[in-house]
Protein backbone atom coordinates (compact mmCIF):
# COMPACT_ATOMS: atom_id res chain seq x y z
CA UNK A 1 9.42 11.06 -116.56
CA UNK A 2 8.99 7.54 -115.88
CA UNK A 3 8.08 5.18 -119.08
CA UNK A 4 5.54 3.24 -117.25
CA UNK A 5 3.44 6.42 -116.33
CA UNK A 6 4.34 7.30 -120.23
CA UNK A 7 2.98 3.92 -120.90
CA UNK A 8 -0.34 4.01 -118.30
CA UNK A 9 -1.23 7.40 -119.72
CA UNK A 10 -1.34 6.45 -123.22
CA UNK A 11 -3.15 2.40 -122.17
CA UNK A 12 -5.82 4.76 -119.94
CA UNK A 13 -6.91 6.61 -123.43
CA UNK A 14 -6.63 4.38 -125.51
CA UNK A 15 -9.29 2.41 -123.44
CA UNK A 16 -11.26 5.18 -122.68
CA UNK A 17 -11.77 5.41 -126.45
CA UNK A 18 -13.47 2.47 -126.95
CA UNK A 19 -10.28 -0.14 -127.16
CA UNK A 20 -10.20 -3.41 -124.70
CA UNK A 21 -7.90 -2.76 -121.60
CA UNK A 22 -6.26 -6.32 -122.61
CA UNK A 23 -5.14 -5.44 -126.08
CA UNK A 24 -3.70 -1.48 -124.82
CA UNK A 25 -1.98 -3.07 -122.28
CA UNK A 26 -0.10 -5.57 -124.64
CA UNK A 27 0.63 -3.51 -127.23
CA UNK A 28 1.29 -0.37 -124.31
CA UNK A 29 2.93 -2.56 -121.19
CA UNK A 30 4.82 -5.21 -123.17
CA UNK A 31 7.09 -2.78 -124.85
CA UNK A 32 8.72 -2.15 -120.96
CA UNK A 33 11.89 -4.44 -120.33
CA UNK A 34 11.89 -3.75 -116.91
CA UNK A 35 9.63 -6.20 -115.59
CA UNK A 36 8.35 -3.47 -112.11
CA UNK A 37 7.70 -1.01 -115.21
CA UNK A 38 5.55 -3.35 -116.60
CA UNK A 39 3.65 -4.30 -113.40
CA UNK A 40 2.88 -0.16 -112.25
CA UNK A 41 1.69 -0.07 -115.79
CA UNK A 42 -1.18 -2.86 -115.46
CA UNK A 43 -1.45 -1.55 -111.92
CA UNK A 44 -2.16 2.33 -112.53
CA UNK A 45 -4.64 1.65 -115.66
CA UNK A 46 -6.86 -0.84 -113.85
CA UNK A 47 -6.83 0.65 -110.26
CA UNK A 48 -7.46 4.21 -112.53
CA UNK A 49 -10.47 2.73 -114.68
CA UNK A 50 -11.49 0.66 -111.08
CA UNK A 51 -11.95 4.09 -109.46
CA UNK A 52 -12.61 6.24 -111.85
CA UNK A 53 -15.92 6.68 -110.28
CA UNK A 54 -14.32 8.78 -106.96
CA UNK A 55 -11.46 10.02 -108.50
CA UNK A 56 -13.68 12.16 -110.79
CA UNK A 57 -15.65 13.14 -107.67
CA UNK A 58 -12.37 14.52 -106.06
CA UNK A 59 -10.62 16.15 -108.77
CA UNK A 60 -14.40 18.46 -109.76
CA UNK A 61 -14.20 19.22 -106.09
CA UNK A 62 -10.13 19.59 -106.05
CA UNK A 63 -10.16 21.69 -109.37
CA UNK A 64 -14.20 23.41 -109.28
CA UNK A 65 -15.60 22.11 -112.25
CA UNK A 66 -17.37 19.24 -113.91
CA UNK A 67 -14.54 17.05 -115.43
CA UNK A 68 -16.56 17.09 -118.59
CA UNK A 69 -15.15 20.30 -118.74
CA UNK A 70 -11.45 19.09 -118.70
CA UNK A 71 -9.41 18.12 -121.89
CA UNK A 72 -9.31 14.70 -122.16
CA UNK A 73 -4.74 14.83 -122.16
CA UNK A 74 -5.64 16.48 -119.17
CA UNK A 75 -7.97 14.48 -116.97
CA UNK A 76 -6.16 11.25 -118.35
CA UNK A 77 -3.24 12.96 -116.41
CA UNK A 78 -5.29 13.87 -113.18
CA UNK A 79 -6.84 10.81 -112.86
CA UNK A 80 -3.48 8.83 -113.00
CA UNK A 81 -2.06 11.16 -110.30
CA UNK A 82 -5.11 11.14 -107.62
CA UNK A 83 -4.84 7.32 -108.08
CA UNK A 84 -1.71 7.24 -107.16
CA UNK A 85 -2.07 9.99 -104.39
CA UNK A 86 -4.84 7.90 -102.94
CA UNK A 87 -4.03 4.24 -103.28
CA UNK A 88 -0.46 3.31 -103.64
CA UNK A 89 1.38 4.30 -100.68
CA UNK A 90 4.52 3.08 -101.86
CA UNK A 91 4.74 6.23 -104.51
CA UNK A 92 5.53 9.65 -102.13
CA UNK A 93 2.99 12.47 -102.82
CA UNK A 94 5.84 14.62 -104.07
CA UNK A 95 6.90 11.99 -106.69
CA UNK A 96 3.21 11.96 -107.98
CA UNK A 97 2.42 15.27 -108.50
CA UNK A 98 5.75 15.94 -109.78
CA UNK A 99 5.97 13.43 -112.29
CA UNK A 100 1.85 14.02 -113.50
CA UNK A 101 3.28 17.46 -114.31
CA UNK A 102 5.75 16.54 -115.97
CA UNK A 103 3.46 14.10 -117.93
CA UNK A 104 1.13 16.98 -118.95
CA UNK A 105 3.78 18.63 -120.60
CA UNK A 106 5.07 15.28 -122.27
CA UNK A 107 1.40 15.32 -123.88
CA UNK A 108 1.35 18.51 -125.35
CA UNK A 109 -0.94 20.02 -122.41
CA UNK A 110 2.11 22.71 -120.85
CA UNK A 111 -0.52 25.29 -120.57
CA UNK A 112 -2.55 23.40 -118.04
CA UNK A 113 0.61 21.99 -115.95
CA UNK A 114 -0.26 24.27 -113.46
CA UNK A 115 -3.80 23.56 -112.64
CA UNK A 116 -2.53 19.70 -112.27
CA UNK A 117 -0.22 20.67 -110.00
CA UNK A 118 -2.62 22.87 -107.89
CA UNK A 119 -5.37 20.17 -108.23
CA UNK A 120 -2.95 17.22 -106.98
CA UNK A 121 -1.56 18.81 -104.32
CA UNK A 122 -5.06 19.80 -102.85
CA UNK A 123 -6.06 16.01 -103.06
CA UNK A 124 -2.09 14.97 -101.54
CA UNK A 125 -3.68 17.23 -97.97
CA UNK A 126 -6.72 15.15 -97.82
CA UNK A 127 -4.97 11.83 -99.27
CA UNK A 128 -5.82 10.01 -95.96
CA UNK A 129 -8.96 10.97 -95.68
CA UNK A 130 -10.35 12.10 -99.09
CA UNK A 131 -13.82 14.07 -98.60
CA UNK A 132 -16.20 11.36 -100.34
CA UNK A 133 -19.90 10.18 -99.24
CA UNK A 134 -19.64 8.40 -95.90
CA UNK A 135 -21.07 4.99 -95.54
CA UNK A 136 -25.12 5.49 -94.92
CA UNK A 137 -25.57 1.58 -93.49
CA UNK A 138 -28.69 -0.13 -94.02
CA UNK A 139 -31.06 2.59 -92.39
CA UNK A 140 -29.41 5.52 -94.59
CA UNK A 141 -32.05 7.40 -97.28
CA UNK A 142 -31.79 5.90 -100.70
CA UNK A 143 -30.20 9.39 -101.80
CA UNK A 144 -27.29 8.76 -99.87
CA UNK A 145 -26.89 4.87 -100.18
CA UNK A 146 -26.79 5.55 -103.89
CA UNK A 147 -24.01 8.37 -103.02
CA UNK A 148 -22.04 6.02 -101.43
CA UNK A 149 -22.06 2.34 -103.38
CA UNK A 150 -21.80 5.08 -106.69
CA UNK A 151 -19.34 7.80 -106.17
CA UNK A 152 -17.33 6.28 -102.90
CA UNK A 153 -17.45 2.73 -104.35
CA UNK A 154 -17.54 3.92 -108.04
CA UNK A 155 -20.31 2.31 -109.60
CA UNK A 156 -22.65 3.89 -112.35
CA UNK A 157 -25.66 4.93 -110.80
CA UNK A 158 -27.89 3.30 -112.83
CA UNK A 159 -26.72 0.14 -112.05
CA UNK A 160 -25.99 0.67 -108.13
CA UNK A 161 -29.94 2.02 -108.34
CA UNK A 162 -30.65 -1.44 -109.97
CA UNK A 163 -28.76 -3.46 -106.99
CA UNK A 164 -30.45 -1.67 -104.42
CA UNK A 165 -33.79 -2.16 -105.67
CA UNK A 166 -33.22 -5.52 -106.14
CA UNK A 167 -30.72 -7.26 -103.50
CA UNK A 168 -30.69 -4.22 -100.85
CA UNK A 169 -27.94 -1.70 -99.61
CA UNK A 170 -26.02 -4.96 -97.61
CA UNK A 171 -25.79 -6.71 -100.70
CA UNK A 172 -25.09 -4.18 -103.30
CA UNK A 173 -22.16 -2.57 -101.20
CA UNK A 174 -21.02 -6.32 -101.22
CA UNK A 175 -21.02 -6.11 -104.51
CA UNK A 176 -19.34 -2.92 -105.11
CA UNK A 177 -16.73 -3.90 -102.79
CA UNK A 178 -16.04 -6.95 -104.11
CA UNK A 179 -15.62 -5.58 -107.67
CA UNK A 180 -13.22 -3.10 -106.12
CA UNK A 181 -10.86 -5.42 -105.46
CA UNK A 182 -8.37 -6.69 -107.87
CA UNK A 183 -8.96 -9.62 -109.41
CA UNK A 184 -7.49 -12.97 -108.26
CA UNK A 185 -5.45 -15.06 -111.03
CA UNK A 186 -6.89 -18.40 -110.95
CA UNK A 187 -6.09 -21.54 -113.21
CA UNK A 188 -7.72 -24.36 -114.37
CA UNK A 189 -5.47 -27.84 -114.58
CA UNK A 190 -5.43 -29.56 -118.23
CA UNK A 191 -6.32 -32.75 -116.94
CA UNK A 192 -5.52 -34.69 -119.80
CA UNK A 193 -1.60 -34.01 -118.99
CA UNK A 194 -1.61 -32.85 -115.47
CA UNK A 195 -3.55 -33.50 -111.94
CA UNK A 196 -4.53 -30.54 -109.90
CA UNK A 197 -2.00 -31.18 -107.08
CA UNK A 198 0.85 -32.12 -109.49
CA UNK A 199 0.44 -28.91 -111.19
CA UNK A 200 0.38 -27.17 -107.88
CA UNK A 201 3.62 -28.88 -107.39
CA UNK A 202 5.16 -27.90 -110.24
CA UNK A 203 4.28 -24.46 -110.14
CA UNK A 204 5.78 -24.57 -106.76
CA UNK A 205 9.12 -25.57 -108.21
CA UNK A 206 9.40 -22.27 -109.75
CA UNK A 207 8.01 -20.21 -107.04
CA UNK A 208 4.29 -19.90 -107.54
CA UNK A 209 2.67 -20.73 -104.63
CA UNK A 210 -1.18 -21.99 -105.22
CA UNK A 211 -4.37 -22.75 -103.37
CA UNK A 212 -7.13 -25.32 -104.52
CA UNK A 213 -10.02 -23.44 -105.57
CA UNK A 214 -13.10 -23.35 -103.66
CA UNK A 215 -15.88 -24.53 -105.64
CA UNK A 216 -14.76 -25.68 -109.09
CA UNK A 217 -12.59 -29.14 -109.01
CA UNK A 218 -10.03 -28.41 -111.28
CA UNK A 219 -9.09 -24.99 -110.38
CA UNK A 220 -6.01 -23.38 -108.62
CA UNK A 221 -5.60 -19.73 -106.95
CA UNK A 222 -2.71 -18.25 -107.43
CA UNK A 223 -1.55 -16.74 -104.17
CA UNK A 224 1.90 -15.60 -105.46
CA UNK A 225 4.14 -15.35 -108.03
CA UNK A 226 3.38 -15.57 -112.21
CA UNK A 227 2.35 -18.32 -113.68
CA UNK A 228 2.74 -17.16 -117.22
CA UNK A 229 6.22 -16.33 -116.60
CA UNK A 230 7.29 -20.02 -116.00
CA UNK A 231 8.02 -22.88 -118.50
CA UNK A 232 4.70 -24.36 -117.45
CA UNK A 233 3.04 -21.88 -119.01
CA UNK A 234 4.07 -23.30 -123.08
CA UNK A 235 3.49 -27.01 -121.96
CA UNK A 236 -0.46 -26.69 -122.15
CA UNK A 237 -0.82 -27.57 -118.64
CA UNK A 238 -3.06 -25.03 -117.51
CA UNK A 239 -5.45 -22.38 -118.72
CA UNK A 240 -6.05 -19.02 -117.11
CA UNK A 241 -10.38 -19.67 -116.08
CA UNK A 242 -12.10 -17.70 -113.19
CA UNK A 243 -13.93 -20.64 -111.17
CA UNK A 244 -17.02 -19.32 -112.17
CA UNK A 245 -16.13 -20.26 -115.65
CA UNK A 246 -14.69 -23.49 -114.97
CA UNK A 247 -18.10 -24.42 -112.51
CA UNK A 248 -20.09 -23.47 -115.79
CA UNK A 249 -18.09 -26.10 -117.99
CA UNK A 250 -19.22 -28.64 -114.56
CA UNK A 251 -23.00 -27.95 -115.09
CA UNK A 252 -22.62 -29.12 -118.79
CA UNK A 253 -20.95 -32.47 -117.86
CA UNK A 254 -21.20 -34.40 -121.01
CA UNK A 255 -20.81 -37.80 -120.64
CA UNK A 256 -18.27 -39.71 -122.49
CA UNK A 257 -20.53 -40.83 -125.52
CA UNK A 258 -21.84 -37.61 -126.18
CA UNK A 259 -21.58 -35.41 -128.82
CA UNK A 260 -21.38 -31.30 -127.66
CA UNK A 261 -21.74 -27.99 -129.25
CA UNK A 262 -19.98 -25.53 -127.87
CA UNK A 263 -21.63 -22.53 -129.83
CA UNK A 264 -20.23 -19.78 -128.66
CA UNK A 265 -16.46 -20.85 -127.95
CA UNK A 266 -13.94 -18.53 -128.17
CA UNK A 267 -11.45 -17.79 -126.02
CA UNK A 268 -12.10 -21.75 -125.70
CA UNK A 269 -11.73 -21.78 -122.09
CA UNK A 270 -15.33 -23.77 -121.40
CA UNK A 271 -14.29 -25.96 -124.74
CA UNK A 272 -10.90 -27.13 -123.57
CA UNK A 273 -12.71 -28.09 -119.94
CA UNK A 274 -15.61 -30.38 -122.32
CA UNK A 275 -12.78 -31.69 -124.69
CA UNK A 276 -10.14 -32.83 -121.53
CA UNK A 277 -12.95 -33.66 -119.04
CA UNK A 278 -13.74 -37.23 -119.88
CA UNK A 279 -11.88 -40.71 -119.94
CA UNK A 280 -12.72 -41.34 -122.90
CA UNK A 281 -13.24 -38.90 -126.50
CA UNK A 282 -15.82 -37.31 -127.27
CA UNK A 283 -17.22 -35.17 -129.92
CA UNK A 284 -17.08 -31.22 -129.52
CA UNK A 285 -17.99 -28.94 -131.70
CA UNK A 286 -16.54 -25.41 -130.93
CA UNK A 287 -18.07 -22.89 -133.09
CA UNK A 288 -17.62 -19.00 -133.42
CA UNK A 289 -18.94 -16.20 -135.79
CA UNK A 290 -16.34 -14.00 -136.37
CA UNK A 291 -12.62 -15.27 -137.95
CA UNK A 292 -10.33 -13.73 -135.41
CA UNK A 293 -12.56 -15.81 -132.81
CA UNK A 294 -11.99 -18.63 -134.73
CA UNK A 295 -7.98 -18.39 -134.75
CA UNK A 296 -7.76 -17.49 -131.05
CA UNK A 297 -10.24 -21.06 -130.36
CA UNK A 298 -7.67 -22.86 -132.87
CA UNK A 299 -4.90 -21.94 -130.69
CA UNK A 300 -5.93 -22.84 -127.04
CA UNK A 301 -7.58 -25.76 -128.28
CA UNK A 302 -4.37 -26.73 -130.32
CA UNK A 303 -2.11 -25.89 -126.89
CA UNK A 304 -4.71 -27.83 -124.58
CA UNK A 305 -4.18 -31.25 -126.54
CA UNK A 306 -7.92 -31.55 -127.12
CA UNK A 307 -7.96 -33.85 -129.91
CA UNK A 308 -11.75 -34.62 -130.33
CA UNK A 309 -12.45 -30.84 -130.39
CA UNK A 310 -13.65 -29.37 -133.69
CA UNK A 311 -13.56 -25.97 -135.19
CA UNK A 312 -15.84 -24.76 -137.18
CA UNK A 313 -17.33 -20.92 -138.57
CA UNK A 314 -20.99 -20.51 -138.05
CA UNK A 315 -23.57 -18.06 -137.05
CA UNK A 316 -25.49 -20.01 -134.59
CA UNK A 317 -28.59 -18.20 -135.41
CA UNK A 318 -29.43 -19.79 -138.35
CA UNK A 319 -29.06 -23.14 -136.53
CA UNK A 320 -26.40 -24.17 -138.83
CA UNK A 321 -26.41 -28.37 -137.79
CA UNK A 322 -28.98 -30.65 -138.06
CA UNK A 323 -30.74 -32.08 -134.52
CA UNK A 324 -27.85 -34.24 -133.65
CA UNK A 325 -26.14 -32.88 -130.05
CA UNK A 326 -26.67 -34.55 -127.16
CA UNK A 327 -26.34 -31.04 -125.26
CA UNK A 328 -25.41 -27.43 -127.13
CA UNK A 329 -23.64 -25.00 -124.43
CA UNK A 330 -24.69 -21.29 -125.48
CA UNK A 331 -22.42 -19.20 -123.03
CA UNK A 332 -23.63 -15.94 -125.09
CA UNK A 333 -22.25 -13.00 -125.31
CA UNK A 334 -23.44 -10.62 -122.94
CA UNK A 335 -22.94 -6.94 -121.37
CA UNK A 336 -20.36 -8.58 -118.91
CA UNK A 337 -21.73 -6.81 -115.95
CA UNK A 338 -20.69 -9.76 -113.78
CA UNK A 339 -17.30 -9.50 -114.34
CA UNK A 340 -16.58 -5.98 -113.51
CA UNK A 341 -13.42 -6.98 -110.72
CA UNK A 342 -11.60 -8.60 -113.79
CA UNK A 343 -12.90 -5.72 -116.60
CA UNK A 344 -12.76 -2.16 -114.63
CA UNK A 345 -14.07 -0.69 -117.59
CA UNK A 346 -16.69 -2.22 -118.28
CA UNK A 347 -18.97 -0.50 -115.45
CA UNK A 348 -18.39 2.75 -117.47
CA UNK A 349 -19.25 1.36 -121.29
CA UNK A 350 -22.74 0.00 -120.58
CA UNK A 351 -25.42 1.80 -120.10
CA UNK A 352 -29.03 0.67 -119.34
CA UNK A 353 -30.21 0.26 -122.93
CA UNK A 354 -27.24 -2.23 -123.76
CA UNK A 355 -29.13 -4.58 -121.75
CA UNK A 356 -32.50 -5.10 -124.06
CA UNK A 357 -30.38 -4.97 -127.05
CA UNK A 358 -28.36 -7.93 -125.38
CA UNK A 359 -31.06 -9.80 -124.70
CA UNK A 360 -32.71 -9.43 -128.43
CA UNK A 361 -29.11 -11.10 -129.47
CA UNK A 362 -29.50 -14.08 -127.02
CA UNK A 363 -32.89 -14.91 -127.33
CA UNK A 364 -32.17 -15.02 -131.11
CA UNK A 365 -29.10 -17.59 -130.12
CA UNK A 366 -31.24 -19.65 -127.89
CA UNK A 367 -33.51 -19.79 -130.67
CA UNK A 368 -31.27 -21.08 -133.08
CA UNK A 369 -29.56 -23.72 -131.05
CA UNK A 370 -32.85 -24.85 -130.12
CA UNK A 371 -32.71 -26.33 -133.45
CA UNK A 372 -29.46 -28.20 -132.92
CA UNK A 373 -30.32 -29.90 -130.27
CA UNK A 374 -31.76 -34.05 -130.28
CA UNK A 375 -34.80 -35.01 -128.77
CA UNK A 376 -34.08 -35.86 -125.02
CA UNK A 377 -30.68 -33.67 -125.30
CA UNK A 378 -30.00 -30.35 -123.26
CA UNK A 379 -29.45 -27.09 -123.95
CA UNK A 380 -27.25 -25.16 -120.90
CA UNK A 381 -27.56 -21.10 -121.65
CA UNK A 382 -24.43 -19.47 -119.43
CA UNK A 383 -23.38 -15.84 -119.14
CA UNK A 384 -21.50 -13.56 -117.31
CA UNK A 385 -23.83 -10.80 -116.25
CA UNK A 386 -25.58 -9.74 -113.22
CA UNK A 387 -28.79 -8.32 -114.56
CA UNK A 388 -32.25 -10.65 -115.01
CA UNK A 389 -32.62 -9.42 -118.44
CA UNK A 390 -30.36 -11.16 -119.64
CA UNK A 391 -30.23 -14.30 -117.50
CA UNK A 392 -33.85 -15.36 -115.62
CA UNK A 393 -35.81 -13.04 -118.33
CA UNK A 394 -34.11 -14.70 -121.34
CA UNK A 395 -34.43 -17.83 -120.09
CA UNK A 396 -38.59 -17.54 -119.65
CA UNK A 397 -39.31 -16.18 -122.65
CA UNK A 398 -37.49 -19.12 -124.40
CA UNK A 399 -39.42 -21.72 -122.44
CA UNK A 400 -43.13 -19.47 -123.55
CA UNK A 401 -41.95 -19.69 -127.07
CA UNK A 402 -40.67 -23.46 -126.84
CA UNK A 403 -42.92 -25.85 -125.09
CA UNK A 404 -40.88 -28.90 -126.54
CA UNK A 405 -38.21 -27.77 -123.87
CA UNK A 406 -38.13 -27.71 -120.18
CA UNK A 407 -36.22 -26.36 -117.44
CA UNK A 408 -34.24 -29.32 -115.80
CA UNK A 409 -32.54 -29.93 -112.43
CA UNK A 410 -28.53 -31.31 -113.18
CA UNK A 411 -29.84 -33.59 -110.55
CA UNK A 412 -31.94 -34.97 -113.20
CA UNK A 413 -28.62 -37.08 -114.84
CA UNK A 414 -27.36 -38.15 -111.61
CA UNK A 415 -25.57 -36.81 -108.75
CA UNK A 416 -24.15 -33.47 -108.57
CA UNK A 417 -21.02 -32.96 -106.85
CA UNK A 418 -20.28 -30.56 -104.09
CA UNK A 419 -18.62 -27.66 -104.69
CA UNK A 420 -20.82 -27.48 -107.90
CA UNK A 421 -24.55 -28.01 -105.90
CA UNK A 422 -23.67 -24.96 -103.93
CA UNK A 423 -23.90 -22.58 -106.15
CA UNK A 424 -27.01 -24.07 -107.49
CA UNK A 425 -30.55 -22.53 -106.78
CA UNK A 426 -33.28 -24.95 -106.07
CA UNK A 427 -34.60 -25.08 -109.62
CA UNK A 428 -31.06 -26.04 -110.66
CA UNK A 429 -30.03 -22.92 -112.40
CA UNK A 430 -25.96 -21.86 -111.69
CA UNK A 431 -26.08 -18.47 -109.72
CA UNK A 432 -22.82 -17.29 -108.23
CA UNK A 433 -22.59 -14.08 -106.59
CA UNK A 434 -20.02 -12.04 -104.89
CA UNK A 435 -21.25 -11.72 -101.32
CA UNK A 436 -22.36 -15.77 -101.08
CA UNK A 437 -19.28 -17.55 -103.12
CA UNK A 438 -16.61 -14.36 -103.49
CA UNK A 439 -17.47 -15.26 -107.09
CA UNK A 440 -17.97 -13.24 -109.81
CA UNK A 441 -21.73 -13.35 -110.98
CA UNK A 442 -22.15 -15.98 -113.68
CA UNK A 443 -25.40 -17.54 -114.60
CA UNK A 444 -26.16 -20.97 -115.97
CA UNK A 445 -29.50 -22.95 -116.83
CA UNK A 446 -30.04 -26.68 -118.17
CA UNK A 447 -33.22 -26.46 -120.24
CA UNK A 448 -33.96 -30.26 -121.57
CA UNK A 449 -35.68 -31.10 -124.65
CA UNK A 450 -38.75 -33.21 -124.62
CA UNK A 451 -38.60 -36.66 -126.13
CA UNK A 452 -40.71 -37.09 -129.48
């Protein structure tokens, strides 16, 4: 019994009982010396919770019943060995099913090693060619395009239903594939200590081979190798940043002599980018709610060398500064729907309600750091979901219940620099999708406040 299936089993329930894949896979992988160990383990829980969708499918059809009808030990065990049975070739069937068998008896579940191994080896014969909903194409009934984007490219329904209606069956499976792939690492360069192409350099130096980003100026794809596992990675060179994140941090450009909230802060990716992107110092205020928040902003802003960043404690809705900021960034918390490719599990923790309540919370945000905000400053609302509720929706019912503000072009404070106008809809607002940028769907929009 290998440790790193010992350690995937017990990552995969812990996050299937409410914990964040990140932490279970710390506390879970990290243990591993062996550093292959360590990458099977990060490898079998995501591609697992990535396709949990058809693997569920298959095993109810391998094993003739509902998987609600499964233990939990149990399915936790299946679904680790039909992932591996159906997308790592490298692992022989036989190895698999032996060693899921051997798992389900590690867990205290001996009585049902024999269904595993009866249910495994059925889906090992149609491995190549596993018996899910074919593709429909454009002209297919809605009944089977929802088959196929939700149980073939495992997607809720509800939300695949939501795509199609809105962005059509091309689009959607666009999306669905995209989020099916594994995430790209991508960096952003500290430039108060390092240039883009000397940290490409360096990282080169110690085998990790890079690619300039797309769209975002700063940013680096990692094509191979580990950045974290370098001596770069203590100097506060970089910061791990998906470009969408880093183009978000663009659309705020502050200018030198301005003073920023950044209300919303933690992990202090977006924070780091407005404390390191001028020539000159500026004031930034990086504020968070909770404590732990707090500590984890202290930290990357402390590593980043961001001396005119600030740190404070407050609950943004009860606008907790006086009008002062030239521009308050709100990138609010959200149901993270965008980001599914980098958070597998998230497509299975939200449900359709979770998208009101989110919206209650940001509204009440936007509300707040209306207050904040000077005459003739801007207020840039940002999140990471795919859904109108929270993003377009949110945005108009701020501007019905605050006249004083407008929506605003970036345009507006001069010119707007490539890579950053693409993603850019004609009103101005930051839109990046999956089948237009191969970005993960962020949102963005510059609302200005009148002058007096």
């Amino acid at each position: 019994m290998s440790a790193a299936r010992m350690a995937a089993y017990w990552t995969l329930r812990a996050v299937l009982e409410g914990e964040d894949l990140p932490r279970a896979l710390v506390r879970e992988r990290d243990s591993l010396s062996d550093g292959r160990d360590r990458s099977l383990v990060t490898e079998l829980t995501s591609g697992t919770l990535r396709w949990m969708g058809a693997l569920d499918y298959l095993i109810a059809g391998a094993s003739g019943r509902p998987v609600s009808r499964l233990d939990p030990e149990v399915l936790a065990v299946l679904r680790l060995g039909a992932y591996q049975l159906l997308h790592l070739d490298r692992i022989p069937a036989s190895a698999a099913v032996n060693e899921s068998v051997t798992l389900c008896k590690r867990v205290g579940k001996a009585s049902a090693s024999g269904l595993v191994n009866a249910v495994l080896r059925r889906l090992a014969k149609s491995a190549t060619a596993p018996p899910l909903p074919p593709d429909p194409g454009p002209g297919g009934s809605r009944a089977e395009q929802v088959a196929y984007l939700s149980v073939t490219g495992s997607h809720p329904t509800w939300l695949v239903e939501r795509w199609l209606d809105r962005v059509g069956f091309a689009r959607a499976d666009a999306w669905t594939r995209f989020n099916n792939q594994p995430p790209v690492l991508t960096l952003r360069a500290n430039r108060r200590r390092i240039t883009v192409d000397a940290l490409s350099r360096r990282l080169a130096e110690h085998e990790v081979v890079t690619a300039p980003t797309r769209w975002a100026q700063d940013g680096l794809s990692v094509v191979s190798g580990n950045p974290l596992r370098t001596p770069l990675a203590d100097e506060g060179l970089f910061v791990l940043q998906d470009e969408a994140s880093q183009l978000v941090a663009e659309l705020v450009s502050a200018g030198p002599d301005e003073r920023v909230l950044d209300a919303c802060a933690a992990p202090g990716g977006k924070t780091t980018a407005l404390g390191v992107g001028a020539d000159e110092p500026r004031l930034v205020v990086a504020g968070e709610l909770r404590a732990p928040r707090v500590a984890l902003l202290h930290g990357l802003v402390r590593a980043s060398g961001a001396t005119a960043v600030h740190v404070v404690r407050h609950d943004l809705r009860q606008a907790p500064f006086l009008p002062v900021f030239d521009c308050v960034l709100v990138d609010s918390p959200c149901s993270g729907l965008g980001t599914v490719r980098r958070d597998p599990e998230i497509r299975w923790r939200r449900h359709p309600s979770d998208l009101a309540r989110m919206a209650t919370l940001q509204r009440a945000l936007l509300d707040g750091a209306a207050g904040v905000v000077r005459p003739g400053g801007r207020l840039v609302y940002a999140t990471c979901s795919s859904e109108p509720e929270e993003n377009d929706a949110v945005v108009g019912a701020f501007l019905d219940d605050h006249s004083e503000f407008e929506s605003a072009h970036p345009e507006r404070r001069g010119p707007v620099r490539d890579g950053l106008r693409s993603v850019l809809t004609p009103e101005g607002w930051l839109r990046t999708t999956p089948d237009e940028h191969e970005l993960e769907l962020f949102f963005a929009a510059t609302l200005q406040r009148r002058q007096e």
